[in-house]
Protein backbone atom coordinates (compact mmCIF):
# COMPACT_ATOMS: atom_id res chain seq x y z
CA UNK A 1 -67.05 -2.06 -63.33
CA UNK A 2 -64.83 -5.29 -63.26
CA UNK A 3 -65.54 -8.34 -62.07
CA UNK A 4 -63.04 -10.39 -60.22
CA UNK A 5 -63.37 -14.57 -59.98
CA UNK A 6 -61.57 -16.99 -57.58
CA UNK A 7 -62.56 -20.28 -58.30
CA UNK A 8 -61.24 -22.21 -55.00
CA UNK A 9 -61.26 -26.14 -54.94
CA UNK A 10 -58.52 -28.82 -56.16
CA UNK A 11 -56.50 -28.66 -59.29
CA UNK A 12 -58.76 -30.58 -62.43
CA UNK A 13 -61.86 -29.57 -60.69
CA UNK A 14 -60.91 -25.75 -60.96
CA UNK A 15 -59.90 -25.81 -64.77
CA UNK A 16 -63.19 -27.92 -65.69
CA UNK A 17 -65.50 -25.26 -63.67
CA UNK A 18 -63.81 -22.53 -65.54
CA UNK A 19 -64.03 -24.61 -69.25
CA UNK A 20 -67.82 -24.99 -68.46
CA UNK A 21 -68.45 -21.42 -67.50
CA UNK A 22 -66.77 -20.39 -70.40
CA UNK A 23 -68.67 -22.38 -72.72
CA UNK A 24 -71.50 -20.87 -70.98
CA UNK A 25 -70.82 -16.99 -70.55
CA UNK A 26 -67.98 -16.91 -72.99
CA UNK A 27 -64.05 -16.31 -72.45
CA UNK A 28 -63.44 -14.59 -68.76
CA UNK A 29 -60.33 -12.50 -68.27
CA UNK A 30 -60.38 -11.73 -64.77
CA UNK A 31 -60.11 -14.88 -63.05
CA UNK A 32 -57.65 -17.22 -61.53
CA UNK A 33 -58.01 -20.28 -59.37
């Protein structure tokens, strides 16, 4: 099963959401923002 993530709010914030989920659940593929 995949997963699909949309991470929707305002340029920085979007990149530094994804940084800290990454260092959190490790590198995510299947997401864009």
């Amino acid at each position: 099963m995949t997963i699909a993530i949309v991470i929707g709010t305002h340029g920085w914030a979007a990149e530094q959401l994804l940084k800290t989920a990454e260092m959190l659940l490790g590198e995510q593929e299947n997401v864009g923002w």
